[in-house]
C-alpha atoms as a PDB file:
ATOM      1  CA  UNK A   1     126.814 -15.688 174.359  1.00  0.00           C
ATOM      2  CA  UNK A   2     127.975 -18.854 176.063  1.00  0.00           C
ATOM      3  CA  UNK A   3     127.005 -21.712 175.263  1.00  0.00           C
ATOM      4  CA  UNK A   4     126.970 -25.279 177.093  1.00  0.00           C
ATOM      5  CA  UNK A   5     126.859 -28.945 176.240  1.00  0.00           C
ATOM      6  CA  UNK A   6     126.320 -31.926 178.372  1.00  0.00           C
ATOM      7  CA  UNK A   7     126.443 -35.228 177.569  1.00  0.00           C
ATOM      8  CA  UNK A   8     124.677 -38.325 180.166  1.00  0.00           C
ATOM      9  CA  UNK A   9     125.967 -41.659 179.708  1.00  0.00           C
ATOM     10  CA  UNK A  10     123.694 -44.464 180.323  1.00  0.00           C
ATOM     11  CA  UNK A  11     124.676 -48.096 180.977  1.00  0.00           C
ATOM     12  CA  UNK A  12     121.464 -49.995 180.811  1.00  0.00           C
ATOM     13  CA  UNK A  13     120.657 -53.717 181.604  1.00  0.00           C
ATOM     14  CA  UNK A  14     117.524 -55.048 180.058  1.00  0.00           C
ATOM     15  CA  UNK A  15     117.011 -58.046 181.959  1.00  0.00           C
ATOM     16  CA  UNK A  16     113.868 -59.298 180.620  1.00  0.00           C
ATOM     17  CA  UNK A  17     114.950 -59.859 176.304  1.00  0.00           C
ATOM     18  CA  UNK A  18     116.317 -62.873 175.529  1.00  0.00           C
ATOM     19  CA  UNK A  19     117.071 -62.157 171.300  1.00  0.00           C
ATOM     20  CA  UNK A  20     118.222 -58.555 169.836  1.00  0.00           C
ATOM     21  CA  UNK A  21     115.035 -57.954 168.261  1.00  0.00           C
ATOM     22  CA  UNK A  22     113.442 -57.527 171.629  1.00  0.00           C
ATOM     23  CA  UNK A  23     116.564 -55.306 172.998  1.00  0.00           C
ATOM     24  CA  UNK A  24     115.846 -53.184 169.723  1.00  0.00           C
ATOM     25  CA  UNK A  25     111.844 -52.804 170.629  1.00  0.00           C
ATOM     26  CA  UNK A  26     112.727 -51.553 174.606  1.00  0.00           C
ATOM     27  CA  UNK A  27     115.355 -48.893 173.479  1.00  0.00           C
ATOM     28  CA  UNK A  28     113.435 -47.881 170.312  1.00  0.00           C
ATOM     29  CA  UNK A  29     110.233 -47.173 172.147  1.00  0.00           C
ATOM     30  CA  UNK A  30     113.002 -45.648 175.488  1.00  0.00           C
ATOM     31  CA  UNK A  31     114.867 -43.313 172.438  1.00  0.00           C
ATOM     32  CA  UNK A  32     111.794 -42.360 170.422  1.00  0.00           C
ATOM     33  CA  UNK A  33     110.193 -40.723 173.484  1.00  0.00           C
ATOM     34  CA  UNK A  34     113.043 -38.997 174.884  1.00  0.00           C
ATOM     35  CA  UNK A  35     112.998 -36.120 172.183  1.00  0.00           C
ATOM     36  CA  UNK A  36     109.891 -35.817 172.330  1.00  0.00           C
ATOM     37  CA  UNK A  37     109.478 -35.104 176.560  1.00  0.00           C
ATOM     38  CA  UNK A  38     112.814 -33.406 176.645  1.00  0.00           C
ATOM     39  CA  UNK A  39     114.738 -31.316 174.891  1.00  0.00           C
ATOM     40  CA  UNK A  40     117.878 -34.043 173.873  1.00  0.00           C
ATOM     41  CA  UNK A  41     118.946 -35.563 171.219  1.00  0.00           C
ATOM     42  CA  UNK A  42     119.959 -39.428 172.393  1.00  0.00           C
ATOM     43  CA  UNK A  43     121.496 -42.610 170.922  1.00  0.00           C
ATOM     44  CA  UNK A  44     122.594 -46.106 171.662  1.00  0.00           C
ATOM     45  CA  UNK A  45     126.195 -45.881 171.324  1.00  0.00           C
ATOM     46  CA  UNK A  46     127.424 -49.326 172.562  1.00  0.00           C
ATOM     47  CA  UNK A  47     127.043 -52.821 173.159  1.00  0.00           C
ATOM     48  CA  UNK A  48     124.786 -53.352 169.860  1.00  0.00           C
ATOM     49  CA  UNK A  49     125.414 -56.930 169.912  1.00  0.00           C
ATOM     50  CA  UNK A  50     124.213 -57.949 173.241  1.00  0.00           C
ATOM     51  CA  UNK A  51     121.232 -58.781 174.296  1.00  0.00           C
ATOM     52  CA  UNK A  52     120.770 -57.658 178.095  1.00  0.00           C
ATOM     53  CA  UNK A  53     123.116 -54.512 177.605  1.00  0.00           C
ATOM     54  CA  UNK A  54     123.251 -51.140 175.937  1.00  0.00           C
ATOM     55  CA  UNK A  55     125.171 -48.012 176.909  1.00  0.00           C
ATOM     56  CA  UNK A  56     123.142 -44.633 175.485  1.00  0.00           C
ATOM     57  CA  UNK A  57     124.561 -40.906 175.535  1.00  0.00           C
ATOM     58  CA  UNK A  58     122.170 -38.662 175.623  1.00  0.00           C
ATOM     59  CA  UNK A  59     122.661 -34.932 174.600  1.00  0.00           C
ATOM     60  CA  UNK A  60     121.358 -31.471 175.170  1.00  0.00           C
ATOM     61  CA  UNK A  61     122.739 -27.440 174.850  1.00  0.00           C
ATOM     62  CA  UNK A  62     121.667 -24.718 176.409  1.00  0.00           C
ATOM     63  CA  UNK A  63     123.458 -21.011 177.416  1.00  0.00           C
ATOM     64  CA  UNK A  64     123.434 -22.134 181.427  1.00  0.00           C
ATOM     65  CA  UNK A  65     125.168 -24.693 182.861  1.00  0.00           C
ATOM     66  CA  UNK A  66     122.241 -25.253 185.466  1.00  0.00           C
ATOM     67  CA  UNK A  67     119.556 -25.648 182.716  1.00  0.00           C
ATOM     68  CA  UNK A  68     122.282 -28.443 180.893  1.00  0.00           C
ATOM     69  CA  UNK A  69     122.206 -30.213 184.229  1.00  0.00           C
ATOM     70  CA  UNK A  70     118.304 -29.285 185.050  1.00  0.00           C
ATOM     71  CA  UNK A  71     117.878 -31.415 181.835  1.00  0.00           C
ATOM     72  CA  UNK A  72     120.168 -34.389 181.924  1.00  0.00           C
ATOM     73  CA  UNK A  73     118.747 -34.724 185.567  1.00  0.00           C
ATOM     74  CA  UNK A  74     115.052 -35.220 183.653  1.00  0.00           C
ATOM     75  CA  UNK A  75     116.361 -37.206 181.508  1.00  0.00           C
ATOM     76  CA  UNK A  76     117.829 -40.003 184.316  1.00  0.00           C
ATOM     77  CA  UNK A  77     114.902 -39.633 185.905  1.00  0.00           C
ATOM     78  CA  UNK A  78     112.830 -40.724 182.764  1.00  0.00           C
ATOM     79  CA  UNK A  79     114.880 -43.358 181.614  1.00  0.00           C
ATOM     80  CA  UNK A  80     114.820 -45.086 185.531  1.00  0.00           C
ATOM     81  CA  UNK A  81     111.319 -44.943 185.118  1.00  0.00           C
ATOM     82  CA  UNK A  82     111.317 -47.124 182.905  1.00  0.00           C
ATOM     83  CA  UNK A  83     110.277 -50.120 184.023  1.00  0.00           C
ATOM     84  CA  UNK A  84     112.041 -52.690 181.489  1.00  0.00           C
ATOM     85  CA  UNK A  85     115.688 -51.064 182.068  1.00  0.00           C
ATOM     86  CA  UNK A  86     117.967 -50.934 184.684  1.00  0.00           C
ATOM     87  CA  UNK A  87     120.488 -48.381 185.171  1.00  0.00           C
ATOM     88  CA  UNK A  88     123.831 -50.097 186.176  1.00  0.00           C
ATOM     89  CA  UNK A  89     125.476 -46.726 185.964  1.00  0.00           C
ATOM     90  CA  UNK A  90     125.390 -43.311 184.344  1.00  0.00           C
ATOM     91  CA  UNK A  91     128.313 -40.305 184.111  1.00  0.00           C
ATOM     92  CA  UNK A  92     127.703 -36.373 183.498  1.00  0.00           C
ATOM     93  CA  UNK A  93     129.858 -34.216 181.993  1.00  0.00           C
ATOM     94  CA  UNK A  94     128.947 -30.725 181.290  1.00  0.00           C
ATOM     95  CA  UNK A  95     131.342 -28.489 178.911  1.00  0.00           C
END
């Protein structure tokens, strides 16, 4: 049986935290959820030292490539909707 990883990359800008402790509360509260509405497994991978930037990779496998990409689809979807990030970019790569 086949099976399929894919792996979004997130580069967020949180434009409204001014110290790291705020950064830390937005993508705690962004990452704690994620798992829980979809099935993906997600982390903040860069830019731990800034305070208006983070890059997160967020993970899922599955045995079809359309149900990887149905997923990491849901995923961009939730993290634009929320309201204290924006997205500056975001890459998809399904293996």
């Amino acid at each position: 049986m086949p099976a399929f990883v894919g792996l979004l990359t997130t580069e967020l800008i949180i434009p409204e935290t001014t110290t790291l402790k705020e950064k830390r509360q937005v993508l705690r509260s962004l990452l704690a959820r994620m798992p829980n509405k979809l099935n993906v497994a997600v982390a903040e991978v860069e830019h731990h030292d800034s305070h208006q930037q983070a890059r997160i990779a967020t993970v899922t496998v599955s045995n079809t490539k359309a149900q990887v990409h149905r997923v990491l689809m849901a995923a961009s979807k939730f993290i634009k909707s929320e309201a204290r990030v924006m997205v500056q970019s975001e890459t998809v790569e399904i293996t």
